[in-house]
Protein backbone atom coordinates (compact mmCIF):
# COMPACT_ATOMS: atom_id res chain seq x y z
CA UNK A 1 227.08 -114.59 109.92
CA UNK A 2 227.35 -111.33 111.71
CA UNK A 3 230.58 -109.80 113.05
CA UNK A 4 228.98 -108.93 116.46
CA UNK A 5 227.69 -112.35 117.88
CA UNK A 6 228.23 -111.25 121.32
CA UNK A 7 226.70 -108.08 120.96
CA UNK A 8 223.98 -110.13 118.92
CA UNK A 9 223.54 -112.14 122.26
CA UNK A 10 223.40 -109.54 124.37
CA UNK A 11 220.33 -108.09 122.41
CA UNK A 12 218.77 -111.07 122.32
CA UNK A 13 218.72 -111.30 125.63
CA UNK A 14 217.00 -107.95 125.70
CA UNK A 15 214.49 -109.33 123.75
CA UNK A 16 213.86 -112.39 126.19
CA UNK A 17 213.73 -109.79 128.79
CA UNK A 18 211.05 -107.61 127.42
CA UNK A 19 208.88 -110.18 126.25
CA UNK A 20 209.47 -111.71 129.58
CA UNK A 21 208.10 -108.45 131.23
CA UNK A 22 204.89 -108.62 129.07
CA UNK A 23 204.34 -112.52 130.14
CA UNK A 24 204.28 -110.56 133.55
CA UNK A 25 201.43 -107.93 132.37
CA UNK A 26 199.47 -110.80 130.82
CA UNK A 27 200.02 -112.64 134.12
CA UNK A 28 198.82 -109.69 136.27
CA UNK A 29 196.08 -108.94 133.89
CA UNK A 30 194.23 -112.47 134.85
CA UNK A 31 195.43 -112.26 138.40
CA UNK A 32 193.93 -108.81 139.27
CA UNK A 33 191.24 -108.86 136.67
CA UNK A 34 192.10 -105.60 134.69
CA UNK A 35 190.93 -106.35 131.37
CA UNK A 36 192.35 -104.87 128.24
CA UNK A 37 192.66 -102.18 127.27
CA UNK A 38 192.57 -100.99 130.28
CA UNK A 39 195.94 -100.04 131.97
CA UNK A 40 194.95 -99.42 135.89
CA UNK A 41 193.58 -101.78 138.50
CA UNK A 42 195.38 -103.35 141.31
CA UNK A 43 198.64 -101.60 142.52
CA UNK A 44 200.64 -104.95 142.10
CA UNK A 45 199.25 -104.93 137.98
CA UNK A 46 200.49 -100.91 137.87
CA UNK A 47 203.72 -101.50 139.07
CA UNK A 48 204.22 -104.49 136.53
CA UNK A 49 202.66 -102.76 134.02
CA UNK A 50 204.54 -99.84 134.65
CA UNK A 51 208.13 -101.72 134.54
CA UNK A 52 207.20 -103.28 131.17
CA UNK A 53 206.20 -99.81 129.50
CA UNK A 54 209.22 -98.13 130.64
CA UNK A 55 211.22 -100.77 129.18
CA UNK A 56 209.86 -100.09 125.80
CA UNK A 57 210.72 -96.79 126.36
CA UNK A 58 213.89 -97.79 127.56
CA UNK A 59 214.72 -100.33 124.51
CA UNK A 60 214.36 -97.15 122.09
CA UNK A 61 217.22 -95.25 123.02
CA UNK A 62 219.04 -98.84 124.07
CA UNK A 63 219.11 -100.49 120.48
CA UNK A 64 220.98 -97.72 118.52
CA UNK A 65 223.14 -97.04 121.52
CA UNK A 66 224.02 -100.98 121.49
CA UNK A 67 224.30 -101.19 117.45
CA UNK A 68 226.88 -97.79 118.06
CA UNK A 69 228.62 -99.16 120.52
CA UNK A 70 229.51 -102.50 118.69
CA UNK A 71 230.34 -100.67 115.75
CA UNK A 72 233.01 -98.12 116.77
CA UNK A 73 234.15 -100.22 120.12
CA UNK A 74 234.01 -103.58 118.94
CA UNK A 75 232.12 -106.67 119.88
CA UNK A 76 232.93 -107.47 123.35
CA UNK A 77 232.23 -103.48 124.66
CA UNK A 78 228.94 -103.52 122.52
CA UNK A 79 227.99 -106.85 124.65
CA UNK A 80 229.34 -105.48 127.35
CA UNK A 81 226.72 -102.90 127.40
CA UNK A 82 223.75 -105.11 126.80
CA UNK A 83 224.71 -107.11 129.34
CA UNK A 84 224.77 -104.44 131.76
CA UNK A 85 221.38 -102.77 130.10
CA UNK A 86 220.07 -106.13 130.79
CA UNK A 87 220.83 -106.71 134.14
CA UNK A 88 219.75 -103.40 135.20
CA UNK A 89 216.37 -103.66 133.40
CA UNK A 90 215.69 -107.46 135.15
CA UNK A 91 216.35 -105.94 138.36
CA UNK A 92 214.30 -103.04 137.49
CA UNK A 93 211.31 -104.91 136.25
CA UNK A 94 211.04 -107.72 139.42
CA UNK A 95 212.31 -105.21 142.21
CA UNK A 96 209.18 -102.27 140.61
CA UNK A 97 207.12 -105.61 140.87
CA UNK A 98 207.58 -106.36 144.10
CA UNK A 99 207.79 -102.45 145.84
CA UNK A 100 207.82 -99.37 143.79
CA UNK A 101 210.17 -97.26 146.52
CA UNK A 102 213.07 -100.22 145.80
CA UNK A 103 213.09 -100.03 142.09
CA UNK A 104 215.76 -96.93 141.70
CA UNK A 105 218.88 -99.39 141.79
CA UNK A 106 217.79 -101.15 138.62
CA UNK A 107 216.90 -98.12 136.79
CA UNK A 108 219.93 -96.41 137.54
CA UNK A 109 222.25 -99.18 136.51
CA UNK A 110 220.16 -99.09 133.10
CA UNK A 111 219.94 -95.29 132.42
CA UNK A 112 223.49 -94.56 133.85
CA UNK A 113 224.83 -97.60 131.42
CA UNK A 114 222.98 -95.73 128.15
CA UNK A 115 224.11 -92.18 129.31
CA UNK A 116 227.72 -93.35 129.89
CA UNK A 117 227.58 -95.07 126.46
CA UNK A 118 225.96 -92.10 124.77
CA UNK A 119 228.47 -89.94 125.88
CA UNK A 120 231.05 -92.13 124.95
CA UNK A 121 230.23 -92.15 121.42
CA UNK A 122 229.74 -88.60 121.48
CA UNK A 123 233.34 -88.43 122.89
CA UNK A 124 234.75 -90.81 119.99
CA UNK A 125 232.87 -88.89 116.76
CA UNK A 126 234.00 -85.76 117.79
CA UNK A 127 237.45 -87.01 118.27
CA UNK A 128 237.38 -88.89 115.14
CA UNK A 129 236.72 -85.86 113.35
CA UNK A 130 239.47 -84.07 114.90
């Protein structure tokens, strides 16, 4: 049993998120006819392309950041930030789908969550080691 369920939820839902997103390139895929491996086609596959791949490259810096957080902050902060991670990355991913100029608000709330929580952390080391 871990100590972190929340924060164990909240990366789970992550998870549901980003294989959502590739449901969505698999989707587009058949509905634009871009067959693999290729990765441009029809600006509606792009853009959903686009949103999943950037939330892969999103996840990396998410996961430690959400493991940290949970660690030094506790449970409820650590899913306090995946929750927020998440809600900015569905946002991201169906507003980027829809119109490319309207998908700033999601990615925002996502990158502005991790920074926040990176510098955080940075914050609490160096005054642990004070």
């Amino acid at each position: 049993m871990t100590d972190y369920p929340l924060t164990a939820a909240s990366l789970l839902l992550a998870c549901a998120i980003f294989f959502w997103a590739m449901f969505l390139v698999g989707r587009a895929r058949g509905k634009y006819q871009v067959q693999a491996p290729a990765v441009t086609g029809a600006p509606e596959f792009e853009r959903v392309f686009r949103a999943q791949q950037n939330t892969v490259e999103q996840m990396i810096v998410f996961v430690p950041l959400l493991a940290l957080a949970a660690a030094f902050w506790g449970d409820k902060w650590g899913a306090v930030y995946g929750l927020v991670w998440c809600a900015g990355r569905f946002l991201y991913i169906t507003t980027y789908a829809a119109d490319a100029q309207k998908r700033a608000v999601g990615f925002m709330v996502t990158a502005l969550s991790s920074m926040l929580v990176l510098a955080g952390l940075a914050i609490t080391l160096l005054l642990r080691f004070l």
